[in-house]
Protein backbone atom coordinates (compact mmCIF):
# COMPACT_ATOMS: atom_id res chain seq x y z
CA UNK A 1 0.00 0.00 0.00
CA UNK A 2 2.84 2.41 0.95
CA UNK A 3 3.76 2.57 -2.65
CA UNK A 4 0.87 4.79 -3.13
CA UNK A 5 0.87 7.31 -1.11
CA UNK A 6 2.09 10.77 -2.66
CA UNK A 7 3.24 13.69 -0.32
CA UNK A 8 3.98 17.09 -2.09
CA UNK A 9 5.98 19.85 -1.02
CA UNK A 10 5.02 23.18 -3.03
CA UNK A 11 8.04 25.68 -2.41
CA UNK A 12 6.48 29.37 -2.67
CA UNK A 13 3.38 27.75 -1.36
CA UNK A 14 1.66 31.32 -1.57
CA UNK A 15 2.00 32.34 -4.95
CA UNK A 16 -0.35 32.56 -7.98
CA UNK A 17 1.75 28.94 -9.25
CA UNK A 18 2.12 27.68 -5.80
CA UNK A 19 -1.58 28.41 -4.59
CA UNK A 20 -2.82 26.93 -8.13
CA UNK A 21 -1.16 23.72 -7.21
CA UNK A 22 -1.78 23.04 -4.45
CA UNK A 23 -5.45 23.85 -4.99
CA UNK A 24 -5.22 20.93 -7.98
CA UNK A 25 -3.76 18.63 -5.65
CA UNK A 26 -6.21 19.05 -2.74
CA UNK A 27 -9.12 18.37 -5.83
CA UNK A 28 -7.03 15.05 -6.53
CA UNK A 29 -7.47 14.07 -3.19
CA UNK A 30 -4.96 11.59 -2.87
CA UNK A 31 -2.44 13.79 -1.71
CA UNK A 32 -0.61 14.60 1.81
CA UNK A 33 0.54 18.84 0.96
CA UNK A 34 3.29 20.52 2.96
CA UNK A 35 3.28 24.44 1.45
CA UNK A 36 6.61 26.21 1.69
CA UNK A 37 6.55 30.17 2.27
CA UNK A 38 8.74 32.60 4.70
CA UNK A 39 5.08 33.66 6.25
CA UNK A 40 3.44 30.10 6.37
CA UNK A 41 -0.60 29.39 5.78
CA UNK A 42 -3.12 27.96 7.45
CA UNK A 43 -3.38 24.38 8.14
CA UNK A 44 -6.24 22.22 7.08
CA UNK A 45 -7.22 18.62 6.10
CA UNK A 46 -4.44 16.82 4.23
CA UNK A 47 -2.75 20.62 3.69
CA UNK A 48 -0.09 21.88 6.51
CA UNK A 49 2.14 24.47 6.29
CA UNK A 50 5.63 25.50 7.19
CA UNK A 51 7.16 29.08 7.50
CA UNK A 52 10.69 29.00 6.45
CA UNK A 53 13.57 30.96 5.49
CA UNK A 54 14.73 29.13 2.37
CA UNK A 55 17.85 31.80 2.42
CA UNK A 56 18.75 30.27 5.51
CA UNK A 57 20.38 26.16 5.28
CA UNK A 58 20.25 25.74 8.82
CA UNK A 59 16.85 26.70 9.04
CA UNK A 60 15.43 24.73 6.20
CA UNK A 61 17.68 22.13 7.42
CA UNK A 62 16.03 22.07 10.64
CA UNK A 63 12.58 22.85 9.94
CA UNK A 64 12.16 19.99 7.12
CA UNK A 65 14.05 17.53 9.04
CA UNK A 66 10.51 15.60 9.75
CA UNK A 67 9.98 15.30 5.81
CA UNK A 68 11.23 11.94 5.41
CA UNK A 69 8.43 10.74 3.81
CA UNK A 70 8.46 13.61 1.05
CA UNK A 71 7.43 12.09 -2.39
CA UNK A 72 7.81 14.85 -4.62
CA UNK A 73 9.12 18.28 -4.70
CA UNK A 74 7.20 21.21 -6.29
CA UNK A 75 9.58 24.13 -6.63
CA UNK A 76 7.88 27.39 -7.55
CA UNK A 77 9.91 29.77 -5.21
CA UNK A 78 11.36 33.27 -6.61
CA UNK A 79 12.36 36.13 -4.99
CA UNK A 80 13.07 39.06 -6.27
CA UNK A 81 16.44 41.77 -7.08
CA UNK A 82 17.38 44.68 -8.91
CA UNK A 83 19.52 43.24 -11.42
CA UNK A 84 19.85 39.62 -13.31
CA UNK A 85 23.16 39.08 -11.70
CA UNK A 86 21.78 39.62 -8.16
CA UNK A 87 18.87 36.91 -8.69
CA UNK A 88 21.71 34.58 -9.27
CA UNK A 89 22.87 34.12 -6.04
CA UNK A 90 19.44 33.85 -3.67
CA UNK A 91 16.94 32.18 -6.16
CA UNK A 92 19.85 29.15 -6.73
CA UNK A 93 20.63 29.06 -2.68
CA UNK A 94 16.68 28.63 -2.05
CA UNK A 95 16.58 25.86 -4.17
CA UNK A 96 19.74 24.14 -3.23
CA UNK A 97 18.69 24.60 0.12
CA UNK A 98 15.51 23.18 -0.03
CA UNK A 99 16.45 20.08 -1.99
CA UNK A 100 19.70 19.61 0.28
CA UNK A 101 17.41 19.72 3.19
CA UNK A 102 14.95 17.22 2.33
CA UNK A 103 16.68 14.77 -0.77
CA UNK A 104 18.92 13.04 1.49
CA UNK A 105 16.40 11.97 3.88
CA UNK A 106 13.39 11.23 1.80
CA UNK A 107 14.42 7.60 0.07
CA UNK A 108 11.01 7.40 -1.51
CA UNK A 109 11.37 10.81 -3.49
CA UNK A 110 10.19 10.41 -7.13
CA UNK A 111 10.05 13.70 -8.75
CA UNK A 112 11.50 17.53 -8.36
CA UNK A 113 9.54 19.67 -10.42
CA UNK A 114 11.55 23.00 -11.02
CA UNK A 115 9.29 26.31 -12.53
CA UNK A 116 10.93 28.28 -15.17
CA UNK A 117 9.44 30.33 -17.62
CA UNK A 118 10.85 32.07 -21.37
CA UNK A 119 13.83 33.80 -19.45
CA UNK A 120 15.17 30.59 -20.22
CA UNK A 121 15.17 31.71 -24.15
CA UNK A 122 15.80 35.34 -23.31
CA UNK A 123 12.24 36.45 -23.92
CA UNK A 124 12.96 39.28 -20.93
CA UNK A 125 16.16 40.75 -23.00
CA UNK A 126 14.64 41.55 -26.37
CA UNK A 127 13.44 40.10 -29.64
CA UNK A 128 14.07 36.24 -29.55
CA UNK A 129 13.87 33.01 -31.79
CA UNK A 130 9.99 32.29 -32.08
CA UNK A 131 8.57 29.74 -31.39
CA UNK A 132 11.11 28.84 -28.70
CA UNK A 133 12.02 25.28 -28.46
CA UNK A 134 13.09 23.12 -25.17
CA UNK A 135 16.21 22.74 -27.43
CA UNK A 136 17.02 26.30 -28.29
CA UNK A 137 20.48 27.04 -26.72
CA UNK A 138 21.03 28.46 -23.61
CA UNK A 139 21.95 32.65 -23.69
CA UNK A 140 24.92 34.68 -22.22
CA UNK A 141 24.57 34.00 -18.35
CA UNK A 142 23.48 35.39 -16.03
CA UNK A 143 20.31 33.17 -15.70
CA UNK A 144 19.28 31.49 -12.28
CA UNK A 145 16.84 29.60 -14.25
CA UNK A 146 19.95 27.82 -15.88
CA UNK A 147 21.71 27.32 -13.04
CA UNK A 148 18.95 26.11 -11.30
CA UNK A 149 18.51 22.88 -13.63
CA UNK A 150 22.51 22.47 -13.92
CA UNK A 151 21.93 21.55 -10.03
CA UNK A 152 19.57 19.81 -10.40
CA UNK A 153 20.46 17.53 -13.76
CA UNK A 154 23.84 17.19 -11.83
CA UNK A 155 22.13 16.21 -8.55
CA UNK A 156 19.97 13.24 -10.55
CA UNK A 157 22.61 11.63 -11.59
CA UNK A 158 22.84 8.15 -10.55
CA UNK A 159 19.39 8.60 -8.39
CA UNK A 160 16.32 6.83 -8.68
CA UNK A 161 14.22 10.29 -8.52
CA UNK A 162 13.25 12.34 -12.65
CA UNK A 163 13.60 16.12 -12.48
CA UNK A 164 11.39 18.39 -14.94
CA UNK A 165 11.82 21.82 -16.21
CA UNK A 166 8.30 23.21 -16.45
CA UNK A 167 8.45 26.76 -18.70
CA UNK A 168 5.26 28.75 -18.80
CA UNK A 169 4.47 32.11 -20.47
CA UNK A 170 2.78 34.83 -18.30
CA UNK A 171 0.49 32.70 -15.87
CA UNK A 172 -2.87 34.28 -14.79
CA UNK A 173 -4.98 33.08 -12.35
CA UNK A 174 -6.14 34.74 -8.76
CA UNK A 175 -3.52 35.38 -6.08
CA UNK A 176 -3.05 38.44 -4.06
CA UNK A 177 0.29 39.98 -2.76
CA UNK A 178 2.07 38.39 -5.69
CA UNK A 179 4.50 40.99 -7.91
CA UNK A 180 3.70 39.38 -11.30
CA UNK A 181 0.01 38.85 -11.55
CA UNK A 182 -1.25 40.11 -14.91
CA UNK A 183 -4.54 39.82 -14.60
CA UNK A 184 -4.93 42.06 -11.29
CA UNK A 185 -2.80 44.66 -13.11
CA UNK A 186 -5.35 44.99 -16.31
CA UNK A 187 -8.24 44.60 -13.79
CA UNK A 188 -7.43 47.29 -11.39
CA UNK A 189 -6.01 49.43 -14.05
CA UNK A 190 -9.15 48.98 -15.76
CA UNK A 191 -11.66 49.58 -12.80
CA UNK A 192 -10.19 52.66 -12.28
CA UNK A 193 -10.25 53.76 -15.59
CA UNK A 194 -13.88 53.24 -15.28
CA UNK A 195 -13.94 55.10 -11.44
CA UNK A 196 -12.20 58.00 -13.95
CA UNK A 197 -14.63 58.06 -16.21
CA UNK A 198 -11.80 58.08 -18.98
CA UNK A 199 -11.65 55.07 -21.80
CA UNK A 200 -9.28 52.32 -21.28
CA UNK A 201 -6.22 52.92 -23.05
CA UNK A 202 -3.16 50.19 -24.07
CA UNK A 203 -0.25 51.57 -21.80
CA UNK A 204 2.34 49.69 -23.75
CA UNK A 205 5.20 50.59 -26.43
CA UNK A 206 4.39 51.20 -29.63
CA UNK A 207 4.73 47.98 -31.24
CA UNK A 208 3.47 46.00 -28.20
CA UNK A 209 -0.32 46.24 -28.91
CA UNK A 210 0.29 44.13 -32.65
CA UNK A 211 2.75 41.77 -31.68
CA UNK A 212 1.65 37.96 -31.12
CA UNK A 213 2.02 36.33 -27.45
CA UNK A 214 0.65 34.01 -25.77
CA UNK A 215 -0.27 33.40 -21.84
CA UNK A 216 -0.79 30.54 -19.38
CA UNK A 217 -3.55 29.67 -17.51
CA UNK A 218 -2.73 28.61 -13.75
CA UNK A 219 -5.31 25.70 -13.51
CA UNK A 220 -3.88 24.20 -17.11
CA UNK A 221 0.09 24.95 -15.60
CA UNK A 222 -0.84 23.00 -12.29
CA UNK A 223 -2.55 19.90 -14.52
CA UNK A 224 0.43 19.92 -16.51
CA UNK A 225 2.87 20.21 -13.99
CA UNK A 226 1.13 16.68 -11.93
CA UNK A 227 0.88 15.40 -15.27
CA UNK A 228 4.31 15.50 -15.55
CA UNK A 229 6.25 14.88 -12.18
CA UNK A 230 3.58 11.64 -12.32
CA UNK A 231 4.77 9.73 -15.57
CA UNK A 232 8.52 8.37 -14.99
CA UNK A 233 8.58 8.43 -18.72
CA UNK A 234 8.07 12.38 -18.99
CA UNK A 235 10.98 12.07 -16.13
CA UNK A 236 14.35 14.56 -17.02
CA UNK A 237 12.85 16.69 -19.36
CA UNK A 238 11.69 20.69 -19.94
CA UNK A 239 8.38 21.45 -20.91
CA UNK A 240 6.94 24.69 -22.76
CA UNK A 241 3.27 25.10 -20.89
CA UNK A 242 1.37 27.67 -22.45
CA UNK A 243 -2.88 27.73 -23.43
CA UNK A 244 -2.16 26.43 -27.03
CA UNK A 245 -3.32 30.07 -28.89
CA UNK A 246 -1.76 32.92 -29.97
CA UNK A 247 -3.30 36.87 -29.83
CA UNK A 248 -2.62 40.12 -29.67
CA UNK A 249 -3.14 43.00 -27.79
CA UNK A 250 -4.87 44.91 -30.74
CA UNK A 251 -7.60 42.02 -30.57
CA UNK A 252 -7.59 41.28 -27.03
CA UNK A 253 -7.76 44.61 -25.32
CA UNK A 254 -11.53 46.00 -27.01
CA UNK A 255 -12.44 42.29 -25.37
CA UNK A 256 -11.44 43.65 -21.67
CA UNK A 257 -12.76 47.02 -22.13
CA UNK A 258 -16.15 45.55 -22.98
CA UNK A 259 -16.02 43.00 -20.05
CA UNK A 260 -15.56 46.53 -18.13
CA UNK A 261 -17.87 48.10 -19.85
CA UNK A 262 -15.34 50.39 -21.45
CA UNK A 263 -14.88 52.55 -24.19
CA UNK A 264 -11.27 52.09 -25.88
CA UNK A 265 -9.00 55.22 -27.00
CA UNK A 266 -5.71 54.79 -28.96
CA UNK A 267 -3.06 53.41 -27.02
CA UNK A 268 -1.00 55.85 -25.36
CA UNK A 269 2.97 54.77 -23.94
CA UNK A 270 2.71 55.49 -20.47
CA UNK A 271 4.45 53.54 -17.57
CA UNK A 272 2.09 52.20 -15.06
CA UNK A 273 4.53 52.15 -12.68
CA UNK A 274 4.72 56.02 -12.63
CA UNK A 275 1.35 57.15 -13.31
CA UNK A 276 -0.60 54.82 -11.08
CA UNK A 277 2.24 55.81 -8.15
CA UNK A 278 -0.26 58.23 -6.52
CA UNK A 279 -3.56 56.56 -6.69
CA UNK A 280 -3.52 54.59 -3.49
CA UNK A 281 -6.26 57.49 -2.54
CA UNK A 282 -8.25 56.75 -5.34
CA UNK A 283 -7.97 52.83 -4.68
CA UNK A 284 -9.20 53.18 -0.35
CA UNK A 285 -12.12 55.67 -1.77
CA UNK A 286 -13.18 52.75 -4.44
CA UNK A 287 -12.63 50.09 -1.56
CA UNK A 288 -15.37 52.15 0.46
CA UNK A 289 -17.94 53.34 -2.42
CA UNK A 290 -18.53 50.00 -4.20
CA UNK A 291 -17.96 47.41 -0.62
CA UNK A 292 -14.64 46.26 -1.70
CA UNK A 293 -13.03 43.85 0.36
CA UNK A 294 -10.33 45.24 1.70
CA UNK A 295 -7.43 44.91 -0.06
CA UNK A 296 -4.39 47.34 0.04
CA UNK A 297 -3.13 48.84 -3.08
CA UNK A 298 0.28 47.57 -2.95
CA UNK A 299 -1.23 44.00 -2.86
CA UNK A 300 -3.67 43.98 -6.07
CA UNK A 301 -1.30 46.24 -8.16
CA UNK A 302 1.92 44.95 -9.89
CA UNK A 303 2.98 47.90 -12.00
CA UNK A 304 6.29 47.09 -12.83
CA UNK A 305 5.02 43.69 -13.84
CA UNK A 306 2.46 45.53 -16.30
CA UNK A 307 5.16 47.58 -17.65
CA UNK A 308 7.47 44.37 -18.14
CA UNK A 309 4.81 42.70 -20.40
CA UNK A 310 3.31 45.26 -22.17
CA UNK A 311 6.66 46.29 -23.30
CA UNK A 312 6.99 43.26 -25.24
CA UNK A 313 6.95 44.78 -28.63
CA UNK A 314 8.29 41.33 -30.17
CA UNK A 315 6.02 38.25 -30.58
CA UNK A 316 6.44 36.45 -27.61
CA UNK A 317 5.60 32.61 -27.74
CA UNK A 318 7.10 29.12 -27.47
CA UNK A 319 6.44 25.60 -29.30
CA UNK A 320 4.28 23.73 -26.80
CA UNK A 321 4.29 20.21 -28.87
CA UNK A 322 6.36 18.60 -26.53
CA UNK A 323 4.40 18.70 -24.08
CA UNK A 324 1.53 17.21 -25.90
CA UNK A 325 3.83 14.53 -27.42
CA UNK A 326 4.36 13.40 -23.65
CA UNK A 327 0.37 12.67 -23.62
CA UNK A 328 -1.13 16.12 -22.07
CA UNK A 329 -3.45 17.53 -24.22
CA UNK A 330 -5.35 19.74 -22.86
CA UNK A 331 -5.80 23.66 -23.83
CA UNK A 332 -7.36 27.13 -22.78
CA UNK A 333 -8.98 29.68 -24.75
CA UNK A 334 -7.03 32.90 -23.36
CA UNK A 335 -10.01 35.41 -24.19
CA UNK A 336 -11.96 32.88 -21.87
CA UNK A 337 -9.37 33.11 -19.03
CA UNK A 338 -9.24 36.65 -19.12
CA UNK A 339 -12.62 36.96 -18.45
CA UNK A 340 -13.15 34.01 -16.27
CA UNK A 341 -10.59 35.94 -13.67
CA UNK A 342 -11.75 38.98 -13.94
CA UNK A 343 -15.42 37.57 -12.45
CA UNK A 344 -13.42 35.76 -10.19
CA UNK A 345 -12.27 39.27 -8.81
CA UNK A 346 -15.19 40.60 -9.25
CA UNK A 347 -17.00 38.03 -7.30
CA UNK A 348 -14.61 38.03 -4.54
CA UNK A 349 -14.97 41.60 -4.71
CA UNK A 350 -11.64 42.43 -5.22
CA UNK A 351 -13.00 44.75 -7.86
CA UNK A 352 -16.09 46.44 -8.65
């Protein structure tokens, strides 16, 4: 019987990936869950948590020492720093950290899953090869994304455990607090656009609004991502996860102004990051006209992140065969996930 039994840890157990994931494997049902996070969660059913400074070996060390029965590893940790050499250092300690803490003791490990994403290809530097391949060469370090799966490729080998690179584009889905969560950005941008009374304008480079991209839904990336670290076959691998279609902005963005019942103007290059700096005001009087929950501004508003993205003005998208050749074949319609988290908010009333 002991053969079956699965027991997850999700590292960055409070993040839009994390919080997706585990929310798939508590539908499953046939999982024990141990979330990761520096401020813990709430402990229910088959889900604990642990609060944990992943920075810190001798604290992971000791706080994880009771995992010995760990089955698979869901790393979806990242932390943040000003420049791509200074990511280097903390988001490949975390990792390292985490893994050195629980590998050695848990002999019935099957699977670490590692989270990625296109910085992989160089998507964040400028215009790259499209679509971008799990075979595409690696780019001009730095890249903690790199050196992340050197450790752990290195680590494997001669274990019984499979690794897997999982590489999604933008991933939407609800989670608060989180710095890169598109779809709160375009919803709160566009609510008070509305609160304005002005029309709901693309804040993006020129270029941006016509290029093609692509996005990932958090539901399909946390099906995938089980899909994978389950099937020993799909075991040592990278994946492209994405929805399986293509837009642009151009054809996307008279979509959310309707949604918000919005007229749309000419886009207009503007950073968000600047000219949404002073509207915490606007946000608490919104909060107490419509019955908002109460949410502060700094956690439902990722400017930088909206900047990042809509400054894409290069088609942005990766081959996701692979993945599908591995036997998952499911998709998302991205005008349909749009919309199905922006009533999400809205019924959570997170926005008006």
């Amino acid at each position: 019987m002991t053969e079956n039994i699965k027991k997850a840890v999700i590292v960055g157990a409070n993040g839009i990936i994390g919080g997706n994931l585990i929310a798939h494997l508590k539908e499953l049902g046939d999982w024990e869950i141990v979330g990761l996070s520096r401020r813990g969660g709430k402990t229910e059913g088959r889900l604990s948590h642990i609060a944990v400074d992943l920075l810190d070996a001798a604290d992971a060390k000791a706080k994880l020492a009771h995992l010995t029965d760990i089955t698979h590893i869901f790393y979806a940790a990242y932390q943040d720093r000003p420049t791509w050499a200074e990511l280097v250092p903390p988001n490949l300690a975390m990792l390292v950290n985490v893994v050195g803490a629980i590998e050695p003791i848990a002999p019935a490990l099957q699977h670490i899953s590692l989270m990625q994403g296109y910085k992989v290809y160089g998507a964040h530097l400028g215009p790259f090869k499209t679509p971008a391949r799990e075979s595409d060469a690696n780019h001009m370090p730095p890249e903690f994304n790199i050196d992340q799966q050197d450790f752990l490729e290195a680590l494997q080998k001669g274990k019984s455990w499979t690794w897997s690179a999982l590489r999604p584009s933008v991933v939407v889905g609800f989670a608060l607090g989180n710095p890169m969560n598109l779809a709160s950005v375009i919803a709160v941008y566009a609510s008070m656009s509305k609160e304005l009374g002005i029309p709901l304008r693309f804040p993006g480079k020129p270029g941006a609004y016509d290029s093609l991209l692509e996005m990932t839904d958090a539901g399909l990336l946390a099906r995938a991502t089980v899909f994978i670290a389950t099937n020993p076959a799909s075991g040592n691998h990278a994946y492209n996860i994405n929805n399986g279609d293509l837009f642009r902005w151009s054809e996307m963005w008279p979509k959310i102004a309707k949604f918000f019942d919005l007229e749309v103007a000419p886009p207009l290059p503007m950073s968000l990051n600047v000219v949404m700096a002073d509207k915490e005001p606007l946000w608490d009087s919104m909060i107490r006209k419509h019955g908002l929950a109460v949410a502060p501004y700094k956690d439902v508003s990722s400017w930088g992140f909206g900047d990042a993205v809509f400054s894409w003005n290069y088609d942005f998208f990766a081959d996701g065969t692979k993945l599908r050749r591995a036997g998952f074949h499911e998709y998302v319609d991205t005008e349909e996930m749009f919309l199905r988290v922006f009533s999400d908010l809205r019924e959570r009333k997170i926005i008006p």
